[in-house]
Protein backbone atom coordinates (compact mmCIF):
# COMPACT_ATOMS: atom_id res chain seq x y z
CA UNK A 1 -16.57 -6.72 -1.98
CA UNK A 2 -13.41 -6.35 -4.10
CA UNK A 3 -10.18 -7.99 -3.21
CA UNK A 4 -6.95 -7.83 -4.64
CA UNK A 5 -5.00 -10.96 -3.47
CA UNK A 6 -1.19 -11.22 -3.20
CA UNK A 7 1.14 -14.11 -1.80
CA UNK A 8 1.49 -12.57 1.43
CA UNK A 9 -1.51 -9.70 1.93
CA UNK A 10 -5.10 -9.05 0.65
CA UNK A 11 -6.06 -5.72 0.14
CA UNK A 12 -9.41 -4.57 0.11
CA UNK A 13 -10.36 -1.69 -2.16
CA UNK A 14 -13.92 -1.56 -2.72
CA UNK A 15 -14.79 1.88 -1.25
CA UNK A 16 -11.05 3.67 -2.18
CA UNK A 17 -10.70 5.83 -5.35
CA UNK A 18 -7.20 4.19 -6.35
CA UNK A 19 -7.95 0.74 -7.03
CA UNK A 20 -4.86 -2.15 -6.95
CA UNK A 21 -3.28 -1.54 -11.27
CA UNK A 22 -0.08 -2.64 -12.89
CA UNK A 23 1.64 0.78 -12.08
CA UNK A 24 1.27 0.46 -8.48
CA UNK A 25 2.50 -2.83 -8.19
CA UNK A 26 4.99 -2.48 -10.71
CA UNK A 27 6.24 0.88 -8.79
CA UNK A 28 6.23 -1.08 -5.13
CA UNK A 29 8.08 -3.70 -6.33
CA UNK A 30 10.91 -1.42 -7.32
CA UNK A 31 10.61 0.81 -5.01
CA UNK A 32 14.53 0.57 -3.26
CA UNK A 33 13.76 -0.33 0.14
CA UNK A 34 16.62 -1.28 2.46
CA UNK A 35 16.14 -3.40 6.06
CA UNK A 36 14.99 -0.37 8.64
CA UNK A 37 14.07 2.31 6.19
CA UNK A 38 11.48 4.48 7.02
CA UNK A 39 8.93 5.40 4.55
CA UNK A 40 5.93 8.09 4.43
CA UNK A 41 3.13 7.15 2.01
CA UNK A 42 1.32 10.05 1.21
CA UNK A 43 -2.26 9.08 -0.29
CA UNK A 44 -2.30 5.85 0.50
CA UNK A 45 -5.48 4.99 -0.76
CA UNK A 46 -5.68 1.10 -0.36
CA UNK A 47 -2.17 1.34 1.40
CA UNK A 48 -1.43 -1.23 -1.13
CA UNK A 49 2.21 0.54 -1.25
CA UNK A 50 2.88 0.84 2.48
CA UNK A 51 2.35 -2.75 2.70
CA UNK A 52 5.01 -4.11 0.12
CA UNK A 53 7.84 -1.45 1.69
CA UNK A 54 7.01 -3.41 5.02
CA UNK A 55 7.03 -6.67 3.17
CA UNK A 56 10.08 -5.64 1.68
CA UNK A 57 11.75 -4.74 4.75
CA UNK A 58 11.20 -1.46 5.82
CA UNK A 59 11.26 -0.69 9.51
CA UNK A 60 8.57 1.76 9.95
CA UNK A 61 5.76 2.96 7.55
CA UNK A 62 3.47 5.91 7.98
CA UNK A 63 0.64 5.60 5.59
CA UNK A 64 -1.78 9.16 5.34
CA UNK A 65 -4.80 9.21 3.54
CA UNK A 66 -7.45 11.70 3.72
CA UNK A 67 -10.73 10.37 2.24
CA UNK A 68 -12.46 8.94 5.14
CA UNK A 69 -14.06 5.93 3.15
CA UNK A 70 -10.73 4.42 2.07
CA UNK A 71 -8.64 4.97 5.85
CA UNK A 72 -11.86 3.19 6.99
CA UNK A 73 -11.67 0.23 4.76
């Protein structure tokens, strides 16, 4: 099983496409999130994204991914 370990989540991505890479996190830890935002991640493939806008704050996420193997994992 593949993990990709941060300080404050683990995210699994064994069975998605879009494996955890230094874009992605790069990306989510610019991404400008202010306290009670709402986001929409479209794709979310781990939901490695949607995770760091709630870590950074965000007050509701909406993660959508279509490929049945990684919305299982």
């Amino acid at each position: 099983m593949s993990v990709f370990h941060f300080q404050k989540f683990s995210v699994l991505q064994s069975r998605s496409g879009m494996k955890v890479c230094t874009d992605a996190t790069l990306f989510g830890a610019m991404m400008p999130i202010a306290a009670g935002d709402r986001v929409l991640d479209i794709g979310s493939g781990t939901g490695l994204l949607s995770l760091m806008a709630a870590q950074l704050g965000a007050g509701r996420v909406t993660g959508v991914e279509l490929t049945a193997a990684a919305w299982e994992e």
